[in-house]
Protein backbone atom coordinates (compact mmCIF):
# COMPACT_ATOMS: atom_id res chain seq x y z
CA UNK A 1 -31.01 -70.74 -69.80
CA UNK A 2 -33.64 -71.88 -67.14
CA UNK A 3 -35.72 -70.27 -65.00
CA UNK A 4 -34.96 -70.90 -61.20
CA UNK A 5 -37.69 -70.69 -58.48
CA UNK A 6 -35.53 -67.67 -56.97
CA UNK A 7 -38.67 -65.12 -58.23
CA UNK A 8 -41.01 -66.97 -56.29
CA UNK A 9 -39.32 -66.19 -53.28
CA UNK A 10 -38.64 -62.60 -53.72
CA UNK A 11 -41.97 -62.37 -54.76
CA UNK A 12 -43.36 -63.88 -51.09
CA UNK A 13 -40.85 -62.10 -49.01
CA UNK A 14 -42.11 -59.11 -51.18
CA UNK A 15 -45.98 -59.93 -50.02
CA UNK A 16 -44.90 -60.16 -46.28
CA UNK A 17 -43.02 -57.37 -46.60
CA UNK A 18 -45.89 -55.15 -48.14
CA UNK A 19 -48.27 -56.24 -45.83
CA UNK A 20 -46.34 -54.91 -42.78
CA UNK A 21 -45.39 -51.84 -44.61
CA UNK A 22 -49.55 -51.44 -45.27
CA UNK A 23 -50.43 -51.97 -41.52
CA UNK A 24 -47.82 -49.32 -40.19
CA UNK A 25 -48.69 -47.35 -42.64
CA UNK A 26 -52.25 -47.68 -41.55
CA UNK A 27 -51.52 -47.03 -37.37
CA UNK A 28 -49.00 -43.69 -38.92
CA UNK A 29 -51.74 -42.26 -40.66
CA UNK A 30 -54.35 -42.42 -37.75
CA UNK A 31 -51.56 -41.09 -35.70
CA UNK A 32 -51.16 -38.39 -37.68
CA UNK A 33 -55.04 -37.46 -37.96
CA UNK A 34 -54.90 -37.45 -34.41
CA UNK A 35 -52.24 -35.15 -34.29
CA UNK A 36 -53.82 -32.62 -36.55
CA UNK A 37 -56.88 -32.96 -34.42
CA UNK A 38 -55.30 -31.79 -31.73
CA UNK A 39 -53.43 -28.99 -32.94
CA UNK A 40 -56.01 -27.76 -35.13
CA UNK A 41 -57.89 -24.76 -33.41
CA UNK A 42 -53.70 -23.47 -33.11
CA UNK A 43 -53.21 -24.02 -36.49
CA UNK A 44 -56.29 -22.04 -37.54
CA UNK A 45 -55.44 -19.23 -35.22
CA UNK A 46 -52.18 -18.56 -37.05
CA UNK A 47 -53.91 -18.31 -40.23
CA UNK A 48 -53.44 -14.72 -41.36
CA UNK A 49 -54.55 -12.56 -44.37
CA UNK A 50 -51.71 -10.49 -45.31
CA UNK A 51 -52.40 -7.74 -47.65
CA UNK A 52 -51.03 -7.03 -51.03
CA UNK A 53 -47.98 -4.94 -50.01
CA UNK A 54 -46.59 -7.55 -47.77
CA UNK A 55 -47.52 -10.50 -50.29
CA UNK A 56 -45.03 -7.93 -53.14
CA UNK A 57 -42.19 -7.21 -49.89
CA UNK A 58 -42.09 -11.03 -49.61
CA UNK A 59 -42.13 -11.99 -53.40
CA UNK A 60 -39.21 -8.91 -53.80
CA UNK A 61 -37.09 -10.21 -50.98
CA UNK A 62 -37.17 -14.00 -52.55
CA UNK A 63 -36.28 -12.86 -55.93
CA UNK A 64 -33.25 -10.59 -54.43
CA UNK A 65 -32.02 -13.64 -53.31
CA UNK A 66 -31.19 -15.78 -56.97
């Protein structure tokens, strides 16, 4: 059985195809960082330290529901 030149293609549609997939992946990853940036003093106001009775009220309430 021979080998037809059908690979060859795929495999340079595949390039092009990678290379666009790279560069948007690029631009959404700067548009995320720029996201974060701006929400991050809100997100590190909502941090919270919950003590140990609330961490065990939480943990209870999740295994009551298997």
């Amino acid at each position: 059985m021979g080998e037809t030149s059908t690979t060859t293609i795929n495999e340079t549609s595949n390039r092009a195809a990678m290379k666009e997939t790279d560069a948007k992946s690029e631009t959404l990853e700067a548009d995320d960082l720029i996201f974060y940036h701006s929400l991050r003093t809100e997100l590190n106001l909502l941090k919270k330290n919950p003590s140990s009775k609330t961490i065990h009220q939480i943990l209870n309430y999740s295994k009551s529901l298997r």
